[in-house]
Every structure is written in structure tokens, then in C-alpha cells.
N, C-alpha and C. Protein backbone atom coordinates (compact mmCIF):
# COMPACT_ATOMS: atom_id res chain seq x y z
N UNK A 1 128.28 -116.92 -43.71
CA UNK A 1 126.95 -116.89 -43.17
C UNK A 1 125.98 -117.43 -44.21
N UNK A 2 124.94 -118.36 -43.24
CA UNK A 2 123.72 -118.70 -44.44
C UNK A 2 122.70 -117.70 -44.68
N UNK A 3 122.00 -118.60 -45.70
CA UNK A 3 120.90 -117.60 -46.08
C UNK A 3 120.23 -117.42 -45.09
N UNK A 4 119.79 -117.79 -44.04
CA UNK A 4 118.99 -117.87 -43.32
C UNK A 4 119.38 -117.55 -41.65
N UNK A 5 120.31 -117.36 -41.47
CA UNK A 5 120.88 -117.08 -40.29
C UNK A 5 121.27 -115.29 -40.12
N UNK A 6 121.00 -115.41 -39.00
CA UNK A 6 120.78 -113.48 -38.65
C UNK A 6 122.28 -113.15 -38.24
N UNK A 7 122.98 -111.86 -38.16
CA UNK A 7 123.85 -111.72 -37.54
C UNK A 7 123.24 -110.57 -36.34
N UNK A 8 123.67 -110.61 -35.19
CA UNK A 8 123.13 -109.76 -34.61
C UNK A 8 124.43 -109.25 -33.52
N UNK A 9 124.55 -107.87 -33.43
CA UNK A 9 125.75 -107.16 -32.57
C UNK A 9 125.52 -107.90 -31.35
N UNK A 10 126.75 -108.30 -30.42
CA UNK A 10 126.33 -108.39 -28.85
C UNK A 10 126.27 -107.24 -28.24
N UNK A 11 124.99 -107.26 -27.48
CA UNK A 11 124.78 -105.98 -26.53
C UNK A 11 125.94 -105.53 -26.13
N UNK A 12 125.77 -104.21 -25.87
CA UNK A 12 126.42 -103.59 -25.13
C UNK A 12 126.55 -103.12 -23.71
N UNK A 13 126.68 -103.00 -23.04
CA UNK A 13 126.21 -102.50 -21.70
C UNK A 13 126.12 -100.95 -21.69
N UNK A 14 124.72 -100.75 -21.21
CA UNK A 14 124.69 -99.24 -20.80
C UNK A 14 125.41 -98.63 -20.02
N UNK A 15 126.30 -97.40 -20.59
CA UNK A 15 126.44 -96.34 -20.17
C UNK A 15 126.00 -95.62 -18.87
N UNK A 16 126.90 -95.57 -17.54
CA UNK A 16 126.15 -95.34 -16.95
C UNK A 16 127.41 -93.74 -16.53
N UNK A 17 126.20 -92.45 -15.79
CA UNK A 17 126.57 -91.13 -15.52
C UNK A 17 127.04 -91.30 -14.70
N UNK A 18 127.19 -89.79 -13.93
CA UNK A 18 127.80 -89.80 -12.79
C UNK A 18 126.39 -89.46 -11.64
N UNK A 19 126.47 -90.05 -10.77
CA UNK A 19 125.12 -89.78 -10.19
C UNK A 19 125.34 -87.92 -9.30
N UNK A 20 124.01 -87.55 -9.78
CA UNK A 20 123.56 -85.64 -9.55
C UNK A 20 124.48 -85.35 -8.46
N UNK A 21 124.46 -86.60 -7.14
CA UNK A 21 125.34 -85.56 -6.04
C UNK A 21 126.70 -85.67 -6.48
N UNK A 22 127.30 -86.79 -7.36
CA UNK A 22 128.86 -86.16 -7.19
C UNK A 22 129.04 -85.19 -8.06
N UNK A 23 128.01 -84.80 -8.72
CA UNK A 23 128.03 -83.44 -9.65
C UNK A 23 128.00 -82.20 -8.61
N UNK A 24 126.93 -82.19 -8.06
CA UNK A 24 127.21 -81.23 -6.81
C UNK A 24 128.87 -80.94 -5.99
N UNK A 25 128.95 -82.24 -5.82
CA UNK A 25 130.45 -82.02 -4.81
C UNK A 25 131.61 -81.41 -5.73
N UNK A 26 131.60 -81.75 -7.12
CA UNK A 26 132.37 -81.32 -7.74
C UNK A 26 132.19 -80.28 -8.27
N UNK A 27 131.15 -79.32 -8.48
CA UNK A 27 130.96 -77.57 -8.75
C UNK A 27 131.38 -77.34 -7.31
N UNK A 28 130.47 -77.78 -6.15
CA UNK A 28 131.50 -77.18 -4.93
C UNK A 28 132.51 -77.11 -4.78
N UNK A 29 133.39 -78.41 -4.99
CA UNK A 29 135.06 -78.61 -4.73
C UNK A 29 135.66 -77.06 -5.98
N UNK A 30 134.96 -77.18 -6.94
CA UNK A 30 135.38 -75.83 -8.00
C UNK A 30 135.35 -74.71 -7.30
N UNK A 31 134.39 -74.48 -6.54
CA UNK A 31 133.92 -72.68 -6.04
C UNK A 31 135.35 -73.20 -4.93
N UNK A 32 135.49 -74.36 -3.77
CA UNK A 32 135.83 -74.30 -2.74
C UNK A 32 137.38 -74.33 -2.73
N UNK A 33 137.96 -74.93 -4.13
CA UNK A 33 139.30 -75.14 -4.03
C UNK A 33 140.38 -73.61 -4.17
N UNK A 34 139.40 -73.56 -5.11
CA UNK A 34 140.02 -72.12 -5.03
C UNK A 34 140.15 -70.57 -3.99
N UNK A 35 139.54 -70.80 -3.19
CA UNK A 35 138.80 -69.88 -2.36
C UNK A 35 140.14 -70.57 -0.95
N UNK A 36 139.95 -71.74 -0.70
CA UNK A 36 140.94 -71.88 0.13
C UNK A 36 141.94 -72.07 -0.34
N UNK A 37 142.61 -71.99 -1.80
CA UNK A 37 144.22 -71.76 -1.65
C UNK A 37 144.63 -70.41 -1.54
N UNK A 38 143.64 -69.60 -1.75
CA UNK A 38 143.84 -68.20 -1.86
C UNK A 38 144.39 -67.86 -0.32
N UNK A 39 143.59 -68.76 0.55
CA UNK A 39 143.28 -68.40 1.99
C UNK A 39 144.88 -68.97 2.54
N UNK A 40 145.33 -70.08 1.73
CA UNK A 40 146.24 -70.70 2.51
C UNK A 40 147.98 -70.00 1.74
N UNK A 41 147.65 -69.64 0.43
CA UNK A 41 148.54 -68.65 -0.07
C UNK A 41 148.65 -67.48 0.98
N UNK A 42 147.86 -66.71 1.39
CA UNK A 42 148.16 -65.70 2.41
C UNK A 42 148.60 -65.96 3.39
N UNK A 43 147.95 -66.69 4.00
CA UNK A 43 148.86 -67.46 5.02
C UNK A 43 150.04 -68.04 5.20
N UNK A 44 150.15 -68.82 4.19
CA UNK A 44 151.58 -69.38 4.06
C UNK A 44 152.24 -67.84 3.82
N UNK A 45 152.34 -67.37 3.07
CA UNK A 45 153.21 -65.62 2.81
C UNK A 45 153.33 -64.86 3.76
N UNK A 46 152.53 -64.95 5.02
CA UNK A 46 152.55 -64.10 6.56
C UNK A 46 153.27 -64.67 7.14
N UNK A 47 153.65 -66.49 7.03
CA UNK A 47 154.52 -66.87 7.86
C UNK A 47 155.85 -67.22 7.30
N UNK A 48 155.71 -66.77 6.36
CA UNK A 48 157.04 -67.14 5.43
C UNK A 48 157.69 -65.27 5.64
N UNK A 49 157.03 -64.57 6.42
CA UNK A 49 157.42 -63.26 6.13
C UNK A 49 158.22 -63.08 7.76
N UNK A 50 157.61 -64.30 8.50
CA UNK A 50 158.51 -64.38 9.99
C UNK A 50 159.77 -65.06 10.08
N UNK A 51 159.04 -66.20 9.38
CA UNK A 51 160.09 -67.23 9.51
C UNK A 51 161.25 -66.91 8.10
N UNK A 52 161.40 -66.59 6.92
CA UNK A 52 161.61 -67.04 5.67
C UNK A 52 161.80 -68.17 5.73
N UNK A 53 161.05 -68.71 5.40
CA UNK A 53 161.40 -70.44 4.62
C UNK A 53 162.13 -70.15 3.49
N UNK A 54 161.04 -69.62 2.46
CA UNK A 54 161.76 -69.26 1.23
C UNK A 54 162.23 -67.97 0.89
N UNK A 55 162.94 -67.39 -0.03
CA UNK A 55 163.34 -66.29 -0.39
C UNK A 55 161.77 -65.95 -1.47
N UNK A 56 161.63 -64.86 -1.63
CA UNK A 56 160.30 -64.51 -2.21
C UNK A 56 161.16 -63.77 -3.83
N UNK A 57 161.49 -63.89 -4.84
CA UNK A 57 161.92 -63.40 -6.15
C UNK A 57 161.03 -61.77 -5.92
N UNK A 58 162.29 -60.42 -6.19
CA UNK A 58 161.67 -59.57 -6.40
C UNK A 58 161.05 -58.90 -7.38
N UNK A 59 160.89 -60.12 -8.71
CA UNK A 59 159.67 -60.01 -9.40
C UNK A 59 158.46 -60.36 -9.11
N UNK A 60 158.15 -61.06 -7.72
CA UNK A 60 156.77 -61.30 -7.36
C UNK A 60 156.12 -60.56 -6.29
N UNK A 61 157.07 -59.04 -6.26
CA UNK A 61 156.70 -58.19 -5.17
C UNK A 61 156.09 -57.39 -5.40
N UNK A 62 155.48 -57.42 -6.82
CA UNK A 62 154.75 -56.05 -7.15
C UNK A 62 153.06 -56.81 -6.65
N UNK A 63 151.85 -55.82 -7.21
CA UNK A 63 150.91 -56.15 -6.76
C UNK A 63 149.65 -55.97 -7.87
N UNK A 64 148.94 -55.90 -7.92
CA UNK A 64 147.96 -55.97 -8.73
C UNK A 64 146.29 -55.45 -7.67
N UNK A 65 145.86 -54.99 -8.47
CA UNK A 65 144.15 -54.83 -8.15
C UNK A 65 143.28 -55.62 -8.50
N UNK A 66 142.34 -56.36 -7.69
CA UNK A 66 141.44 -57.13 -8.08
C UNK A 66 140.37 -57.05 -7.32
N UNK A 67 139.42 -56.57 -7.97
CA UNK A 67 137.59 -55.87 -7.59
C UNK A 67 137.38 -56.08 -6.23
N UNK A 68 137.24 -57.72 -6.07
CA UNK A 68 136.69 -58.52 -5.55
C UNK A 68 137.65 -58.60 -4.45
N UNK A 69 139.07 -58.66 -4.43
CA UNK A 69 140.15 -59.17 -3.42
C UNK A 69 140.72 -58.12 -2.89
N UNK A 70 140.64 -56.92 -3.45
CA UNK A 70 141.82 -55.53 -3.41
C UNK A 70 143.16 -55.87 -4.06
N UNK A 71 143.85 -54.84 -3.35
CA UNK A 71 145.37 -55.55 -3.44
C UNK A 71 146.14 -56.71 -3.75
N UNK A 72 146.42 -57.45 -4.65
CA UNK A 72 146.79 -59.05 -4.07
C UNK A 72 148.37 -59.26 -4.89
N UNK A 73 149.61 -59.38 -4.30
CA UNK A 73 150.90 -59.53 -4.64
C UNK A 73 150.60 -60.49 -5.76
N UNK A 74 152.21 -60.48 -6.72
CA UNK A 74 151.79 -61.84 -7.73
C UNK A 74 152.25 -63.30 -6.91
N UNK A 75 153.13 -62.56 -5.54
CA UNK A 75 153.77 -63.90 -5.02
C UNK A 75 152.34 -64.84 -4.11
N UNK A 76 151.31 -64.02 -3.68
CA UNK A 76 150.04 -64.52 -3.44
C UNK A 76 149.42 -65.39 -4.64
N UNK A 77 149.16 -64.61 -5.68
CA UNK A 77 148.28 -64.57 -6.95
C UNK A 77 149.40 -66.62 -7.58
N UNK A 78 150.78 -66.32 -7.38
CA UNK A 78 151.22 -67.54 -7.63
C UNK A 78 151.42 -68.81 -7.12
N UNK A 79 151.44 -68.42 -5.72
CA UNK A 79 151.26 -69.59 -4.29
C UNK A 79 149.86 -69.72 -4.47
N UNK A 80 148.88 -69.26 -4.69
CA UNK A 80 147.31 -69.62 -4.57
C UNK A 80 147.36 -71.06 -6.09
N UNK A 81 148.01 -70.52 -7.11
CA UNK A 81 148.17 -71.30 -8.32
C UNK A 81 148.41 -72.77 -8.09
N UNK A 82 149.70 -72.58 -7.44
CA UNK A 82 150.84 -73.66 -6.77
C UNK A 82 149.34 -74.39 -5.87
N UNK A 83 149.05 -73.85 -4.67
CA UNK A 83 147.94 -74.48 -3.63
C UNK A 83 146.71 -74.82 -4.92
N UNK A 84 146.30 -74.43 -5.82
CA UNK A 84 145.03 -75.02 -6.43
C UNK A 84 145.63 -76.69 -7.31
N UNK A 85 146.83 -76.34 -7.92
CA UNK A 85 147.41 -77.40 -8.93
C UNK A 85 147.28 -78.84 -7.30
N UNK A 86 147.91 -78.35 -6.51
CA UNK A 86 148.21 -79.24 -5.29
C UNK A 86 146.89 -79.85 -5.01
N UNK A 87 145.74 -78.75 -4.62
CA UNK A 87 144.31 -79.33 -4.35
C UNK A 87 143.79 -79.87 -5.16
N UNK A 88 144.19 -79.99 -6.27
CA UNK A 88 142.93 -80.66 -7.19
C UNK A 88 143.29 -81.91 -7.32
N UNK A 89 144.83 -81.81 -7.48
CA UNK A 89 145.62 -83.03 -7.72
C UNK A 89 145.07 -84.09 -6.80
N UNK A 90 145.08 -83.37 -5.05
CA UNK A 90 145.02 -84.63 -4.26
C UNK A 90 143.36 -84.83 -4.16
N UNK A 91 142.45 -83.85 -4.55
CA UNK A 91 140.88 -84.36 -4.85
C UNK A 91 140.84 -85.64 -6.34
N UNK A 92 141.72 -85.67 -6.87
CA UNK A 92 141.63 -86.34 -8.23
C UNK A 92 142.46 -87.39 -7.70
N UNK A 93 143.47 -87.90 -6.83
CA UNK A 93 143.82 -89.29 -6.34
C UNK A 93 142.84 -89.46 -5.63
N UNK A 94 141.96 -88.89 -4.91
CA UNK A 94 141.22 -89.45 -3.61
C UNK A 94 140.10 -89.54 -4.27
N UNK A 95 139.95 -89.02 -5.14
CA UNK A 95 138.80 -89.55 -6.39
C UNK A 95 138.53 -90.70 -6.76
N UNK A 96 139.75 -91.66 -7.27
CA UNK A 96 140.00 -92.43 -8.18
C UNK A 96 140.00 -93.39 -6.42
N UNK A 97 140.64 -93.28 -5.52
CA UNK A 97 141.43 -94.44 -5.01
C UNK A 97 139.50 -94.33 -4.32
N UNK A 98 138.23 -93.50 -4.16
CA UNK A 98 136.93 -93.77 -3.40
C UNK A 98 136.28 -94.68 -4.46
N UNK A 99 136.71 -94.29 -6.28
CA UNK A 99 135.80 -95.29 -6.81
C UNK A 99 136.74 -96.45 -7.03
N UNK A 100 137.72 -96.93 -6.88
CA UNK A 100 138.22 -97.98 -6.80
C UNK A 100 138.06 -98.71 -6.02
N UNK A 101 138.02 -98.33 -4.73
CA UNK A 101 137.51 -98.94 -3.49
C UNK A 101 136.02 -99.26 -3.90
N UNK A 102 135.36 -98.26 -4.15
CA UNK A 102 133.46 -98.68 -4.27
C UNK A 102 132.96 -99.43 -5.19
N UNK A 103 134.05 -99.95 -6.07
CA UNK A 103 134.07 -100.98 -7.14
C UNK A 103 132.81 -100.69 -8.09
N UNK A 104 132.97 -98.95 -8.39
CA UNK A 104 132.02 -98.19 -9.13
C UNK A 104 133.00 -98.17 -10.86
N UNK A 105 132.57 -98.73 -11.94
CA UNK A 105 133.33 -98.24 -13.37
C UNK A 105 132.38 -97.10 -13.95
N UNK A 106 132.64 -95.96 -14.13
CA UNK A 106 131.96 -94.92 -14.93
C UNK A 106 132.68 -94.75 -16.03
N UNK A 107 132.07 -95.12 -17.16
CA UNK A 107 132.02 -94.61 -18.14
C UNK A 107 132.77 -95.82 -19.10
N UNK A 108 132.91 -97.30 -18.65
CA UNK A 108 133.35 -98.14 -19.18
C UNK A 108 133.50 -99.19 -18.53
């Protein structure tokens, strides 16, 4: 470089967030995912108690107290687990495949 010649960084492009409502949808999807696997853990366990699909391990037959829920088996407490890992998973492909489609890049 000369004496007289500047070096100067090339811009960068700004940084851009996530816009406020998908912040919203995503504290909701938090309160909501969980709340319906709980719903679909019981369910699935009432009809798995007609039909057996599966055999239920009689370590997951005991039960537990919880304030808010009463009673809740661990084989509930672990199918709700199983249903949240499942829900989030398929909110996080359908995530990716809405901003791929919307030809939105966040965060790069």
C-alpha cells in the first residue's frame, strides 16, 4: 500500500432479527407444545390400555404428584417427553422448509 491510499473494510451487511411476531409464535409454540403432548400422552395411554399396542415396562407404573396435574404415571410423564422431542422436531423442519421457501436468511 501507498502512502496515500486508504484501506477501507468492505461493508458488511446488516444483521437482520427475527421479526416480534415470530417471537410471539414461538413463546406460544413453548406454552402450546407442551400442554398438547401431555394431552396426547394420555390419550395415547387410554388407548393403548384397550388396544395394547405396546407393552407398558412395570417400572413406568408407578406415579408421582404434581400440584398442577394431580396424579400423573411416569409412563404419561415419559410419552408426553417422547410427544414434545416429536413436536418440536417437526415445528423446527417446518421452520426451516417456511424460511426456505420465503427466501428469508436470518442471521447470515
Amino acid at each position: 500500500m501507498g502512502k496515500y491510499t486508504h484501506y477501507s473494510r468492505p461493508a458488511q451487511p446488516e444483521k437482520r432479527s427475527a421479526h416480534p411476531v415470530w417471537r410471539g409464535i414461538g413463546c406460544l409454540l413453548l406454552i402450546l407444545i407442551p400442554i398438547l403432548s401431555f394431552a396426547a400422552a394420555r390419550t395415547f395411554l387410554q388407548e393403548n390400555a384397550q388396544a395394547n399396542w405396546i407393552a407398558i415396562p412395570r417400572e413406568l407404573t408407578g406415579s408421582v404428584v404434581i400440584p398442577a396435574l394431580g396424579r400423573v404415571s411416569f409412563a404419561e410423564l415419559s410419552c408426553t417427553i417422547v410427544f414434545m422431542v416429536v413436536g418440536f422436531g417437526l415445528m423446527t423442519v417446518l421452520y426451516s422448509m417456511f424460511y426456505r421457501l420465503a427466501g428469508t436468511n436470518i442471521g447470515g
